[in-house]
Protein backbone atom coordinates (compact mmCIF):
# COMPACT_ATOMS: atom_id res chain seq x y z
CA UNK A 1 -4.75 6.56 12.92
CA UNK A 2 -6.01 2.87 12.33
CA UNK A 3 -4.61 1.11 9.66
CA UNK A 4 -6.84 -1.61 8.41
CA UNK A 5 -5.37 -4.55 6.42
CA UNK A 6 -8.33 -6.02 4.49
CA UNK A 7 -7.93 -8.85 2.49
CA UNK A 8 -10.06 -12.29 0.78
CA UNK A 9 -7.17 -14.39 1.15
CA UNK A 10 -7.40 -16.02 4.84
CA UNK A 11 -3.55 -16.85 4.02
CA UNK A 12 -3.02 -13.49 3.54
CA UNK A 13 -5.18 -12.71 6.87
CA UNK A 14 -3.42 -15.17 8.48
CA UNK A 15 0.38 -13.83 7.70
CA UNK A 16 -0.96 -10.02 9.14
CA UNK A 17 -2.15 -11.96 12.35
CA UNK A 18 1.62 -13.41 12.99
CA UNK A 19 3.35 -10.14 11.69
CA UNK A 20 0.86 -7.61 13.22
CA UNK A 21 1.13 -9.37 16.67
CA UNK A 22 0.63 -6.60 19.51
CA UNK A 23 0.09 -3.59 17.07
CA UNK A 24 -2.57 -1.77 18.22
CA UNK A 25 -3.43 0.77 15.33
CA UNK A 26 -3.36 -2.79 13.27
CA UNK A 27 -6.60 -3.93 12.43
CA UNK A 28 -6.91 -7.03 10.51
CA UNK A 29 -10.42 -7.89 8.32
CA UNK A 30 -10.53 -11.14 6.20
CA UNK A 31 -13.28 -10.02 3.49
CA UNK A 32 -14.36 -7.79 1.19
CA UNK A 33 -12.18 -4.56 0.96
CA UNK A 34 -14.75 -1.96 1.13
CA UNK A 35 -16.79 -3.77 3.95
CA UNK A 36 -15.20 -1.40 6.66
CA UNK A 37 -15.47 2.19 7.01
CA UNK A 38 -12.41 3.76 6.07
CA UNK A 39 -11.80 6.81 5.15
CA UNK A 40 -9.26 5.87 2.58
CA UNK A 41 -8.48 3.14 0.40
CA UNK A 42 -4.51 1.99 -0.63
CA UNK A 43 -4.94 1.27 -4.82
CA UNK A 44 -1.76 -0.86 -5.55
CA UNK A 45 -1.50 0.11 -8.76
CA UNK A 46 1.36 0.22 -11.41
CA UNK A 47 3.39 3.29 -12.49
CA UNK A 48 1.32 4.58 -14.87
CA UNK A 49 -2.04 4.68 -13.04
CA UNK A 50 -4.46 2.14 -14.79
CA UNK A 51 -6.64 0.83 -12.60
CA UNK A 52 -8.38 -1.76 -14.85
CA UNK A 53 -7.13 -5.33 -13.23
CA UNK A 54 -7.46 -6.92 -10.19
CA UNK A 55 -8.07 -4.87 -6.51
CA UNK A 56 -7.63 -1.57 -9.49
CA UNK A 57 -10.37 -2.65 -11.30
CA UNK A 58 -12.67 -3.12 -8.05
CA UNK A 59 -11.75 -0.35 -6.86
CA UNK A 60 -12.86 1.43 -10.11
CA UNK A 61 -15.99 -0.35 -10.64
CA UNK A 62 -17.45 0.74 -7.05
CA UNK A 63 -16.04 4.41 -6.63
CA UNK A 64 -16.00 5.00 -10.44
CA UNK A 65 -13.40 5.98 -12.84
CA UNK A 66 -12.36 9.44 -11.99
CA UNK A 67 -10.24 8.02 -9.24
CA UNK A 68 -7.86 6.67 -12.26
CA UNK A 69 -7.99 10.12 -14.09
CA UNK A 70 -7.39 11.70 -11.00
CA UNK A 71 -4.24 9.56 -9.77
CA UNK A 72 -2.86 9.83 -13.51
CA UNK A 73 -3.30 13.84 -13.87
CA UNK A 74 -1.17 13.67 -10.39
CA UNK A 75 1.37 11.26 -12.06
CA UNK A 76 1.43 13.87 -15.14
CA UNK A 77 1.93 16.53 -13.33
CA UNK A 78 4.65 15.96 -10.26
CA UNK A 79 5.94 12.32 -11.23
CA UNK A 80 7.48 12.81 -15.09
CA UNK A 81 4.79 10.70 -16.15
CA UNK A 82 5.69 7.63 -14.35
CA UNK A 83 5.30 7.16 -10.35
CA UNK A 84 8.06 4.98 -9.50
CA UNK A 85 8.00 2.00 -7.31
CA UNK A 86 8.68 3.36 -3.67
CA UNK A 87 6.39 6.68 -4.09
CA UNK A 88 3.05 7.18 -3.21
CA UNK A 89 0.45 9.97 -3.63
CA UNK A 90 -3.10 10.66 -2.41
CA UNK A 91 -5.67 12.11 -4.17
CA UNK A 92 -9.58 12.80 -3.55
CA UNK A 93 -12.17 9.95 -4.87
CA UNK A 94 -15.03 12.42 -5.02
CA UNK A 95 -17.15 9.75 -3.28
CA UNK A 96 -18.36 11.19 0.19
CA UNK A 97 -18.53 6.99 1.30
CA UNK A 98 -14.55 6.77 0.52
CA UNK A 99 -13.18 10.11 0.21
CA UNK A 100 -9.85 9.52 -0.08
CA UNK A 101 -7.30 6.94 -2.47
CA UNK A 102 -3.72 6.05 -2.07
CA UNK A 103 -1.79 4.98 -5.24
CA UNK A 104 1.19 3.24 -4.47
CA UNK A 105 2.20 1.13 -7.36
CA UNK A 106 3.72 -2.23 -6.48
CA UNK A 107 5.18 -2.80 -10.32
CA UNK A 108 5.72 -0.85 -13.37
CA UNK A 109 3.24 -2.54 -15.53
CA UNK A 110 1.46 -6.02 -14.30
CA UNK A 111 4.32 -8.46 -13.37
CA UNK A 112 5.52 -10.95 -11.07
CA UNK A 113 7.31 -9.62 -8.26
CA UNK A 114 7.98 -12.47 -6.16
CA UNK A 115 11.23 -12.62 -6.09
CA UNK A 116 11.72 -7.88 -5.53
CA UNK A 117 11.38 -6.36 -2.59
CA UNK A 118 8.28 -3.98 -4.42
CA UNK A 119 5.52 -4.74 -1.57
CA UNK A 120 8.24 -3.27 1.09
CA UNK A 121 8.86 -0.67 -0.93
CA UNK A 122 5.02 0.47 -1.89
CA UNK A 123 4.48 0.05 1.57
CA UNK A 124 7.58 2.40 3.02
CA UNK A 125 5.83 4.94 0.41
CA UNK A 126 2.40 4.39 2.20
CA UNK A 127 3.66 5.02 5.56
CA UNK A 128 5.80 7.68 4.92
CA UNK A 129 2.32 9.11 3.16
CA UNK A 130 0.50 8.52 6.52
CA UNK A 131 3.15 9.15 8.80
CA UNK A 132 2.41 13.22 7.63
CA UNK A 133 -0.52 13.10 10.44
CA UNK A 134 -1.14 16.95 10.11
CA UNK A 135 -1.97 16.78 6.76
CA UNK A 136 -3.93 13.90 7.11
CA UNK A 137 -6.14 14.73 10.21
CA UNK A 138 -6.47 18.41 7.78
CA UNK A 139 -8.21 16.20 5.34
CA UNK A 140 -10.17 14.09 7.27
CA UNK A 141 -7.55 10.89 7.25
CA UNK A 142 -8.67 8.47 10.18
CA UNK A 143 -8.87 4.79 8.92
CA UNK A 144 -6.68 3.72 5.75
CA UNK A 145 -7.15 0.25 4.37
CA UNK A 146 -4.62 -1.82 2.59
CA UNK A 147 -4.96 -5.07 0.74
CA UNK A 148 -2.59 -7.85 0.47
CA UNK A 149 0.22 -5.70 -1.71
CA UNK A 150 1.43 -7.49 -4.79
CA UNK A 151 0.09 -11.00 -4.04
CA UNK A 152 -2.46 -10.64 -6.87
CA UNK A 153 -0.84 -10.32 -10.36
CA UNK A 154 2.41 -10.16 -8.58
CA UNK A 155 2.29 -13.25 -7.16
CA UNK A 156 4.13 -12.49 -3.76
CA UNK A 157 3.06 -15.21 -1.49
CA UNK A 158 1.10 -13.91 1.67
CA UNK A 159 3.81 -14.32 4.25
CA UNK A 160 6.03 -12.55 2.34
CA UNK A 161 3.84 -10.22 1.90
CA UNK A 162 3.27 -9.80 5.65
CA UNK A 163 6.68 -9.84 6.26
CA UNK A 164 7.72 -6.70 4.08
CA UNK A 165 4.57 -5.02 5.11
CA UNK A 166 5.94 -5.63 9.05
CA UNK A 167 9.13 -4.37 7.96
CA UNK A 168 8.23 -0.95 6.40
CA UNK A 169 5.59 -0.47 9.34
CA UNK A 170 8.86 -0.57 12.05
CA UNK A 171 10.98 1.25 10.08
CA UNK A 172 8.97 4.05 9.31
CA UNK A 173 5.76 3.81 11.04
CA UNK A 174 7.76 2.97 14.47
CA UNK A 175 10.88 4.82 13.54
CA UNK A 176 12.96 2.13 13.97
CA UNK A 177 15.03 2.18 10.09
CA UNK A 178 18.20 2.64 10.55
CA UNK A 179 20.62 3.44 7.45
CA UNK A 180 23.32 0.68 6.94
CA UNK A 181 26.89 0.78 8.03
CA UNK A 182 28.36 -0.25 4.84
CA UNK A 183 26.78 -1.70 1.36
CA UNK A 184 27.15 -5.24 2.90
CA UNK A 185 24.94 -4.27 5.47
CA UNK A 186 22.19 -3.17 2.55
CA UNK A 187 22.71 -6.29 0.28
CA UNK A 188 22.02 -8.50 3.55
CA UNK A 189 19.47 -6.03 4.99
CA UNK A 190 18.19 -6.49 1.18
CA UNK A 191 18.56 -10.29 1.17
CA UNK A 192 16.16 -11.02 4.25
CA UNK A 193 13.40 -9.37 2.38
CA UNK A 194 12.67 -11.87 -0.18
């Protein structure tokens, strides 16, 4: 699978090209998000599913709005009515360009999450999503593109960004997490995310 990390921001390129060094499924694309194929998109959305602001909204406008209905019948149905922060679902776009969409919120509802570890987090979800290649070669999942996670409304700077994006790639992409020895080992595990 390739993932493609798409993004405006050249900062935000920029961070990708120091974290991403030497990973070959990595491809990184400063521009528009829907300039490369893919064959499914990463909507970093909140917990409730509206995709009316920022990458949501784009993402909306070009591949219309029953993506939204159908990532909030999904969140209805299997998440209580509220996808938490750390889960991720797919669901079909029904646009043959962009067949698939990936909502992994980054926040509850729009906030600043500079200061969380949220963009690690949404992207453990993501990968963990991916990482189910059988299901995902079933449907037709070759290319995925992600934007910069949480540096729009949430304000995360780019290279922190990067850096918790890098993280949840090793751990679970790589399968190199490892659980903690003892709850001082989380909180300072924890600590080096921000």
């Amino acid at each position: 699978m390739v993932i493609q990390l798409v993004d405006r921001n050249q900062e935000m390129c920029d961070a990708w090209a120091k974290e991403f060094m030497g990973c070959d499924d990595v491809v990184i694309f400063c521009g528009d998000f829907f300039t490369p194929e893919t064959d499914c998109i990463v909507s970093p959305t909140n917990s409730f599913g509206f995709m009316d602001g920022g990458l949501d909204g784009v993402i909306t406008k070009r591949l219309g709005t029953q993506v939204q209905k159908n990532v909030q019948d999904r969140i209805k149905e299997g998440h209580i009515g509220e996808m938490l922060v750390g889960q991720a679902i797919i669901v079909p776009t029904e646009n043959k360009k962009t067949p698939y969409c990936i909502s992994a919120p980054t926040m509850r509802v729009s906030m600043n999450i500079e200061n969380t570890v949220n963009v690690y987090l949404a992207a453990k979800a993501i990968f963990s999503l991916l990482l189910d290649s059988d299901s995902m070669k079933l449907i037709g999942v070759h290319k995925v593109t992600i934007s910069g996670l949480g540096t729009g409304v949430g304000n995360v700077p780019p290279e922190i960004c990067a850096m918790q994006m890098r993280q949840a790639y090793d751990e679970i992409w790589l399968g190199k997490g490892t659980f903690p020895h003892s709850l001082n080992d989380a909180i300072t595990k924890h600590r080096l995310y921000i």
